[in-house]
C-alpha atoms as a PDB file:
ATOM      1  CA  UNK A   1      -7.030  60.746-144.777  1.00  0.00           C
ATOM      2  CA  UNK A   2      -3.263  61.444-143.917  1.00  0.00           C
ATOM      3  CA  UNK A   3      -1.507  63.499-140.847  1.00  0.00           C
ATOM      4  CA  UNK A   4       0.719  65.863-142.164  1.00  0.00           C
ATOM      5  CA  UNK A   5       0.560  68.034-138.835  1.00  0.00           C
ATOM      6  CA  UNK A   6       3.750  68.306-136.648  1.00  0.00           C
ATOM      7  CA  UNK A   7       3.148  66.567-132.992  1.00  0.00           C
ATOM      8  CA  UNK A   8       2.467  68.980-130.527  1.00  0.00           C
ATOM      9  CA  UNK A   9       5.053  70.204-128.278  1.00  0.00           C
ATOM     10  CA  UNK A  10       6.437  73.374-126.522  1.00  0.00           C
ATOM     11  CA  UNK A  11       8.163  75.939-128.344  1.00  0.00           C
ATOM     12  CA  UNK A  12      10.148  78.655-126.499  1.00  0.00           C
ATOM     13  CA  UNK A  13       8.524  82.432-127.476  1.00  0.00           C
ATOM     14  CA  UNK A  14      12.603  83.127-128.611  1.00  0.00           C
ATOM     15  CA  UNK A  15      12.377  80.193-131.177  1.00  0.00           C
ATOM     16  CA  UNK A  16       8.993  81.087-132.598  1.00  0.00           C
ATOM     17  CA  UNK A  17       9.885  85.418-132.727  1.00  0.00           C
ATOM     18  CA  UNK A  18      13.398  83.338-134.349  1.00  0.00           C
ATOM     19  CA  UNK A  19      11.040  81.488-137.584  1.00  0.00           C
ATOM     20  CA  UNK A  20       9.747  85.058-138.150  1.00  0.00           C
ATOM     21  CA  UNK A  21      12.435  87.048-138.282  1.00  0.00           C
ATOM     22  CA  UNK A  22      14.166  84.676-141.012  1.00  0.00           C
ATOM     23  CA  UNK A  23      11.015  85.108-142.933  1.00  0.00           C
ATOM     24  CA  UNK A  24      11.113  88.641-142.962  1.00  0.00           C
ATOM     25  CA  UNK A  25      14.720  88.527-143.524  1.00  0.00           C
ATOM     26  CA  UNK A  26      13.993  86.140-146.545  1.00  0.00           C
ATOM     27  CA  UNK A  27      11.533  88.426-147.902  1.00  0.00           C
ATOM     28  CA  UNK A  28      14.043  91.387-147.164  1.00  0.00           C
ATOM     29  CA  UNK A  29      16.036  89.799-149.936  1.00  0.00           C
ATOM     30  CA  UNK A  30      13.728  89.276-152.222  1.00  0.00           C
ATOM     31  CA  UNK A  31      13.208  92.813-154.893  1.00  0.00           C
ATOM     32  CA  UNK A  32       9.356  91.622-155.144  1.00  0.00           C
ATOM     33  CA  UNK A  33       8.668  90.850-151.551  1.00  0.00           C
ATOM     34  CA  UNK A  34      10.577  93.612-149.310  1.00  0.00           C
ATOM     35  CA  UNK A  35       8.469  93.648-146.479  1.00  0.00           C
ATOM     36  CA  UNK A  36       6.656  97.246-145.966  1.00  0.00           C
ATOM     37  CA  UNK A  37       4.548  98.226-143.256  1.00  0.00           C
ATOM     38  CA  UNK A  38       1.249  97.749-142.794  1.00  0.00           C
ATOM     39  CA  UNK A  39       3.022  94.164-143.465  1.00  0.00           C
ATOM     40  CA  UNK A  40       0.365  93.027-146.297  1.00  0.00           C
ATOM     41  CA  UNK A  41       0.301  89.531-144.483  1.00  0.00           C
ATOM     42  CA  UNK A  42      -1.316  88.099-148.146  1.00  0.00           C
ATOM     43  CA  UNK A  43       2.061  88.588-150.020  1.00  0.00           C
ATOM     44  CA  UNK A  44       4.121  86.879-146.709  1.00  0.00           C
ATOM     45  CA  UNK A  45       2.324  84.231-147.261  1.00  0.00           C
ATOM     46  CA  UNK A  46       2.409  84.389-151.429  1.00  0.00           C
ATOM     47  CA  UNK A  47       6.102  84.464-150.554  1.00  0.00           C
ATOM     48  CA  UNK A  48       6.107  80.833-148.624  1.00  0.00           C
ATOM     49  CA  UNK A  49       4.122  79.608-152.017  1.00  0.00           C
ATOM     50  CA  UNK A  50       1.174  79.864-150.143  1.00  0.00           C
ATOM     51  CA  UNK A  51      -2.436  81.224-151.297  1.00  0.00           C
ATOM     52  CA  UNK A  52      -5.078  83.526-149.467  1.00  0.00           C
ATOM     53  CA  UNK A  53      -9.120  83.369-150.485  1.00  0.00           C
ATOM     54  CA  UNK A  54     -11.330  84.827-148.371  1.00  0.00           C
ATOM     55  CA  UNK A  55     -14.786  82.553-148.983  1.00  0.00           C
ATOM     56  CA  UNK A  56     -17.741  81.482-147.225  1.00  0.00           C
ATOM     57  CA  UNK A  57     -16.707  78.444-144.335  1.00  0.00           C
ATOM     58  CA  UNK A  58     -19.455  76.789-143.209  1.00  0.00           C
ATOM     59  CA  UNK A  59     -19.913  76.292-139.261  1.00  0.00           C
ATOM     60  CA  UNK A  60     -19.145  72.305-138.156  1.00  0.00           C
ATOM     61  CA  UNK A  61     -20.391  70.789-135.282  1.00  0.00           C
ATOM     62  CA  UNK A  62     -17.915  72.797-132.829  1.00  0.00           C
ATOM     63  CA  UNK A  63     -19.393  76.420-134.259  1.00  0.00           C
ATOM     64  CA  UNK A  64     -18.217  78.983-136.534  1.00  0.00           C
ATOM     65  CA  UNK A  65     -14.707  78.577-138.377  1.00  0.00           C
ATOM     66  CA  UNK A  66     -12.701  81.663-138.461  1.00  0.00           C
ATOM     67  CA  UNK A  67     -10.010  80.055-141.290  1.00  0.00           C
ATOM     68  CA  UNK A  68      -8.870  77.253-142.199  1.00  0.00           C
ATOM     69  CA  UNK A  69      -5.516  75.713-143.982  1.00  0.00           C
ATOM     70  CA  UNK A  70      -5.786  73.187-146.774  1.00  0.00           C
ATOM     71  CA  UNK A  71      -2.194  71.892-146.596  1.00  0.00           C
ATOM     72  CA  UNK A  72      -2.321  69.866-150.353  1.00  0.00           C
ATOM     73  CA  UNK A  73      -3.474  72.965-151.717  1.00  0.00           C
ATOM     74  CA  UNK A  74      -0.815  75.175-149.797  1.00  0.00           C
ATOM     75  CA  UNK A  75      -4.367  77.281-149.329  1.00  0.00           C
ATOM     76  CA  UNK A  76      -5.124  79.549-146.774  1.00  0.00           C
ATOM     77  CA  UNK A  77      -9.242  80.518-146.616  1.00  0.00           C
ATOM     78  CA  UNK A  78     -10.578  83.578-144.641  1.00  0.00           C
ATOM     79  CA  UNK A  79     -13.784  83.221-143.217  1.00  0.00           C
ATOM     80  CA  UNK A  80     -15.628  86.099-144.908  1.00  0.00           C
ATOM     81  CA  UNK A  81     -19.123  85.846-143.257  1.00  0.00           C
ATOM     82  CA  UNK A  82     -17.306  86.898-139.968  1.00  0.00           C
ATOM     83  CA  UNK A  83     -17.043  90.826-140.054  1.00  0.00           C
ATOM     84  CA  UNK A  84     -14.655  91.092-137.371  1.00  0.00           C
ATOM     85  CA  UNK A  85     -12.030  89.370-139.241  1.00  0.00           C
ATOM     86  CA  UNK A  86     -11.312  92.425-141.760  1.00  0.00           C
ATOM     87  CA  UNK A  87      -9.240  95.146-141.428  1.00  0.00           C
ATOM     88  CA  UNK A  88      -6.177  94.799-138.583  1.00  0.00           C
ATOM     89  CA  UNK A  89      -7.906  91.303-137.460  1.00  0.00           C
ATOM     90  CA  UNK A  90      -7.802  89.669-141.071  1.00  0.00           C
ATOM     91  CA  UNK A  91      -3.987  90.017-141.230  1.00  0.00           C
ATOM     92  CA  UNK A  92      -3.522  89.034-138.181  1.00  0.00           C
ATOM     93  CA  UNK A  93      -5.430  86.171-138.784  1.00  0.00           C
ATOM     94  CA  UNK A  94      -4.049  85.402-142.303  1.00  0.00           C
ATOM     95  CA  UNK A  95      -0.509  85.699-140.439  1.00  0.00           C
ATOM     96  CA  UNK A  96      -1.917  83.227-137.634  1.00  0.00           C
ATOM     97  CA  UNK A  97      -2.525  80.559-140.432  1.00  0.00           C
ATOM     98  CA  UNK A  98       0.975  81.407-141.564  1.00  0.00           C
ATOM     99  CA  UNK A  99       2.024  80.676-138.045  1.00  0.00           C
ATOM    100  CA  UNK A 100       0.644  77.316-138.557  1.00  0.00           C
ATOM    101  CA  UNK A 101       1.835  76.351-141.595  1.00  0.00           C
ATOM    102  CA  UNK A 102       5.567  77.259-140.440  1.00  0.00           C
ATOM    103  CA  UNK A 103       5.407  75.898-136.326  1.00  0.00           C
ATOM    104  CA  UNK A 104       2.651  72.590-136.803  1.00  0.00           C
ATOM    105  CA  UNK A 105       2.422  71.434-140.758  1.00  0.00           C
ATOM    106  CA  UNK A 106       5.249  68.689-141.693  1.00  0.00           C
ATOM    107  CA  UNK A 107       6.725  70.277-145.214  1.00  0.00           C
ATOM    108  CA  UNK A 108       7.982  66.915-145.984  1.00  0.00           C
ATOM    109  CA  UNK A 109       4.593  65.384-145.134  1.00  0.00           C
ATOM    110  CA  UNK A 110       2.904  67.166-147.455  1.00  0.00           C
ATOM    111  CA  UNK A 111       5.762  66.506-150.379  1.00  0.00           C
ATOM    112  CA  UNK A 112       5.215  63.135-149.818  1.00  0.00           C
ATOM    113  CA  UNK A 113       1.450  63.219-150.196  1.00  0.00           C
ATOM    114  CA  UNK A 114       1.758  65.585-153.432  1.00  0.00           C
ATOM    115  CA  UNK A 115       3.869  62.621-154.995  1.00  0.00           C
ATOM    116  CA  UNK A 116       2.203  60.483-154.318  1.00  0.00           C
ATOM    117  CA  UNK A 117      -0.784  62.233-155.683  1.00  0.00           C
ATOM    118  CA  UNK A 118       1.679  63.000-158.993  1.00  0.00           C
ATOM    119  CA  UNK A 119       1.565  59.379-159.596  1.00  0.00           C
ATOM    120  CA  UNK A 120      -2.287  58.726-159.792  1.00  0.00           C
ATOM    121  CA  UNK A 121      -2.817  57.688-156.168  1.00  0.00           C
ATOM    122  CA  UNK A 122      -6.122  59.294-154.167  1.00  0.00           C
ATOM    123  CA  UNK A 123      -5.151  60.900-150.876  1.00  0.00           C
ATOM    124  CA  UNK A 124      -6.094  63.732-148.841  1.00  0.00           C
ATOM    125  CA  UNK A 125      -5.072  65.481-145.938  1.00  0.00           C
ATOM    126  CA  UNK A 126      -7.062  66.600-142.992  1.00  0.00           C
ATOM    127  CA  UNK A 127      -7.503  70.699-143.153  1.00  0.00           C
ATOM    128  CA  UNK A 128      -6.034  72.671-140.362  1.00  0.00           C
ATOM    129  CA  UNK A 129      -8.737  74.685-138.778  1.00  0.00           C
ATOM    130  CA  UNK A 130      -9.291  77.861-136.582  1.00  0.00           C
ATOM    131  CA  UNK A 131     -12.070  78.641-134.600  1.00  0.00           C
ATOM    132  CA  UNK A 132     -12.542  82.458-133.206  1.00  0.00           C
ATOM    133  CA  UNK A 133     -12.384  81.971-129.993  1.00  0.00           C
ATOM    134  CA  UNK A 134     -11.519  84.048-127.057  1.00  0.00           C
ATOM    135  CA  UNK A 135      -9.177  81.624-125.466  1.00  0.00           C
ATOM    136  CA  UNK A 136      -5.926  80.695-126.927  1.00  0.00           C
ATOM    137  CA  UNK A 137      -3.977  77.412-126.188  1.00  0.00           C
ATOM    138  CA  UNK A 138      -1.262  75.213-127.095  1.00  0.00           C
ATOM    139  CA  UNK A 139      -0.919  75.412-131.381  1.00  0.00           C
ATOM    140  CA  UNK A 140      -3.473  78.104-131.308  1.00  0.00           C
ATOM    141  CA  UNK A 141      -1.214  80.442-128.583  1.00  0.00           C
ATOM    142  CA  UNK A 142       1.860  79.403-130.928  1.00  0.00           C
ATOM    143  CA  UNK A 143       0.510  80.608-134.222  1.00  0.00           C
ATOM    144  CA  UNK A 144      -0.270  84.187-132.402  1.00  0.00           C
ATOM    145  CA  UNK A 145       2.379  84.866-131.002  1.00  0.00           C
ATOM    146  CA  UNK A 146       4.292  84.180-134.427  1.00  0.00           C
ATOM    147  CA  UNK A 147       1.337  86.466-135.849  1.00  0.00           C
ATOM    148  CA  UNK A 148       2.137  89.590-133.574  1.00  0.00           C
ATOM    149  CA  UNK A 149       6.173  88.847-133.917  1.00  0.00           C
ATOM    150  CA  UNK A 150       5.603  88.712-138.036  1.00  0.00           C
ATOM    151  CA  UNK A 151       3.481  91.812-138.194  1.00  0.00           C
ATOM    152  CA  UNK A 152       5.344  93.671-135.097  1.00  0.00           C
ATOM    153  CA  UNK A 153       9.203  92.660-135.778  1.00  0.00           C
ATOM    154  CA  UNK A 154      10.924  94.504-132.427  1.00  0.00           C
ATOM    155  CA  UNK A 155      13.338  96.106-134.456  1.00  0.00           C
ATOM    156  CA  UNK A 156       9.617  98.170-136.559  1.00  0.00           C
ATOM    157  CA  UNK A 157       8.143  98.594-132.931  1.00  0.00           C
ATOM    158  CA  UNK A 158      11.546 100.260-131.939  1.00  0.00           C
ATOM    159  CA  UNK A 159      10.959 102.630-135.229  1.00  0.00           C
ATOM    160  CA  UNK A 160       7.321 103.604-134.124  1.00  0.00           C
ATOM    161  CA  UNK A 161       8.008 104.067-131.314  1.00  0.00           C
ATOM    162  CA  UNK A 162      10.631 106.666-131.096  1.00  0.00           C
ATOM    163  CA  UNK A 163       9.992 109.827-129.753  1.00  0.00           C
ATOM    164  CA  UNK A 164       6.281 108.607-128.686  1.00  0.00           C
ATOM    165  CA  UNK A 165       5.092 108.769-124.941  1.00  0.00           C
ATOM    166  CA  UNK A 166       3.987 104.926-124.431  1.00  0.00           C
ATOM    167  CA  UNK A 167       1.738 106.078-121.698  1.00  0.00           C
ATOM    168  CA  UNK A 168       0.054 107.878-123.813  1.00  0.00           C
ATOM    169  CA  UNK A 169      -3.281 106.674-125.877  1.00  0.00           C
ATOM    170  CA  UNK A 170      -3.323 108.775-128.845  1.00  0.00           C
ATOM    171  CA  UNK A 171       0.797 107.257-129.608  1.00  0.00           C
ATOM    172  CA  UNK A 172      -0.511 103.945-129.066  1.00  0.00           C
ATOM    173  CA  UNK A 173      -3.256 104.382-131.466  1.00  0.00           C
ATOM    174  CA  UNK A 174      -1.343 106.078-134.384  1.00  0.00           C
ATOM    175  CA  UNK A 175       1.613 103.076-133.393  1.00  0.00           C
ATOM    176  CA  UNK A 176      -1.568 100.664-134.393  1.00  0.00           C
ATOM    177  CA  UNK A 177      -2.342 102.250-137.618  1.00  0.00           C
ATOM    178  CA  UNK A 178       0.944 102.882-139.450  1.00  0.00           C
ATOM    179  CA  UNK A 179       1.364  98.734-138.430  1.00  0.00           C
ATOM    180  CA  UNK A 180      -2.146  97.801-139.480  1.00  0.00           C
ATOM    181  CA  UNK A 181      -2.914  96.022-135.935  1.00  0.00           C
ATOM    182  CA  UNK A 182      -5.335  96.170-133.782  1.00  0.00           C
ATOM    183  CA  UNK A 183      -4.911  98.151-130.541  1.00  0.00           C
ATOM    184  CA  UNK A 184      -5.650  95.878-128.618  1.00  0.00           C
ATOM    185  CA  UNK A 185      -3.326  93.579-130.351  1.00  0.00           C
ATOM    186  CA  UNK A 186      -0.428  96.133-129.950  1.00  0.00           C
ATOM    187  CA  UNK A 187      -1.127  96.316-126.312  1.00  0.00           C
ATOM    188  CA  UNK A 188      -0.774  92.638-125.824  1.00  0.00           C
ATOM    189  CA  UNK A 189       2.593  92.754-127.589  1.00  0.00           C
ATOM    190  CA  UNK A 190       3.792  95.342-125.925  1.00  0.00           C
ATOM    191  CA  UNK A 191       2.963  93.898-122.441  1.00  0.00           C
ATOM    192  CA  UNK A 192       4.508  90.998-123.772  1.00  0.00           C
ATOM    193  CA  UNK A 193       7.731  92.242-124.573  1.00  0.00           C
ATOM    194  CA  UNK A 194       7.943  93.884-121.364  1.00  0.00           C
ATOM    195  CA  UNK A 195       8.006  97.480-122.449  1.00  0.00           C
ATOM    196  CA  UNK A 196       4.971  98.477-120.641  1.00  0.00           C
ATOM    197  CA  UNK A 197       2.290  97.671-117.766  1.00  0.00           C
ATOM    198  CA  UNK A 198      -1.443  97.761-117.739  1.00  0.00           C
ATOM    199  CA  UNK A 199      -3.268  96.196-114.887  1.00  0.00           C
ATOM    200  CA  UNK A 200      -6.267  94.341-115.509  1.00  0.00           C
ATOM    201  CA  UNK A 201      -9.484  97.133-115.808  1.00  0.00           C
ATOM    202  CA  UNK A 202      -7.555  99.899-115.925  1.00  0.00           C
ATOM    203  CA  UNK A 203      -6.411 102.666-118.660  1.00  0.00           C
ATOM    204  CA  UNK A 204      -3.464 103.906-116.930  1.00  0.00           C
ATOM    205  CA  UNK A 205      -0.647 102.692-118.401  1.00  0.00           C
ATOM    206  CA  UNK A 206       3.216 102.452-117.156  1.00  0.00           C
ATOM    207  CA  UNK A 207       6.569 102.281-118.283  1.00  0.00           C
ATOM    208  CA  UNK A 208       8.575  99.477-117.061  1.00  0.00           C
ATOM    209  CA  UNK A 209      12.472  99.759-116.468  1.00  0.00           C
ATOM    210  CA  UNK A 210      13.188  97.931-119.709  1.00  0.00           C
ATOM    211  CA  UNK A 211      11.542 101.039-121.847  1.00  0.00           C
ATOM    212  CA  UNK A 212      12.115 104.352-121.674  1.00  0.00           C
ATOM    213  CA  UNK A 213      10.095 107.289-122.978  1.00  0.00           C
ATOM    214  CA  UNK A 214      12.259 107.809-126.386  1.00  0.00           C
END
């Protein structure tokens, strides 16, 4: 069984928001794939050549598997006996895996193996999986944050979010729906970016000095 995964290292938050941006871009030029939002992760990742099944994943010795990537197949399966994953959750977890495939799976790697393949030869290629799990770390942090900077571009969140208090709950919440996230996963982003401040337990929410009430 063949590595075709990338070795790990650190990637700056600026290079990652960077690989989705040109994707969006890409797809910006494209008649048939003009991103529109709710971004329908699914046809981001038809437009990388990549497919989407949602199917029944078996649990492995580590537990439950919330997707999975099978990288000869350019295949992306959806765990679909976990509930949780539909609705805002399932694209951002179908834009996670995309996150992987662009940040930790060698493209050239995987040509090699379908040649090789072309000319009568066995091989396979370990799948990429994902687990649901709370904590997020090193590939698994990477492939997120390319998930929340694919399905909230700045530039959109800048478009919600004009004329809307971000202080206020019910903007958040109607932010969330027109860009199919979760509101919790809008929060995140939005701390993230610096535009606003929650403290831990608390529903009050703030306005830092780089974002003003618009």
């Amino acid at each position: 069984m063949a590595n075709i995964f990338n070795p790990f290292r650190f990637i700056p938050k600026l290079e990652i928001e960077a690989k989705a941006i040109d994707i969006l871009e890409l797809m910006q030029r494209s008649p048939n794939y003009q991103p529109k939002w709710p971004l329908d992760a699914s046809r981001a990742a038809e437009f990388l050549g990549l497919d989407v099944v949602w199917d029944s994943i078996p649990d492995d010795c580590q537990g439950a598997i919330a997707a999975r990537i099978l990288p000869l197949e350019r295949l992306i399966e959806i765990n679909e006996d976990i509930p949780k994953l539909r609705g805002g959750f399932g694209e951002s977890t179908i834009a996670h895996e995309i996150g992987h495939w662009v940040l930790h799976i060698n493209p050239e790697a995987v040509k090699r193996l379908l040649g090789l393949r072309d000319k009568g030869i066995i091989v396979r290629a370990e799948p990429l999986l994902c687990r649901n799990e709370l904590q997020l770390n090193g590939i698994e942090w990477q492939a997120q944050y390319f998930a929340s900077c694919l399905l909230m571009p700045q530039y959109k969140l800048e478009e919600v979010s004009r004329g809307r208090d971000l202080t206020k709950w019910p903007y958040l919440y109607e932010m969330a729906e027109e860009l199919g996230v979760t509101i919790s996963n809008l929060i995140h982003r939005l701390k993230d970016l610096g535009w606003i401040y929650l403290p831990d337990n608390s529903r009050q929410i703030e306005l830092t000095e780089a974002k003003t009430i618009g």
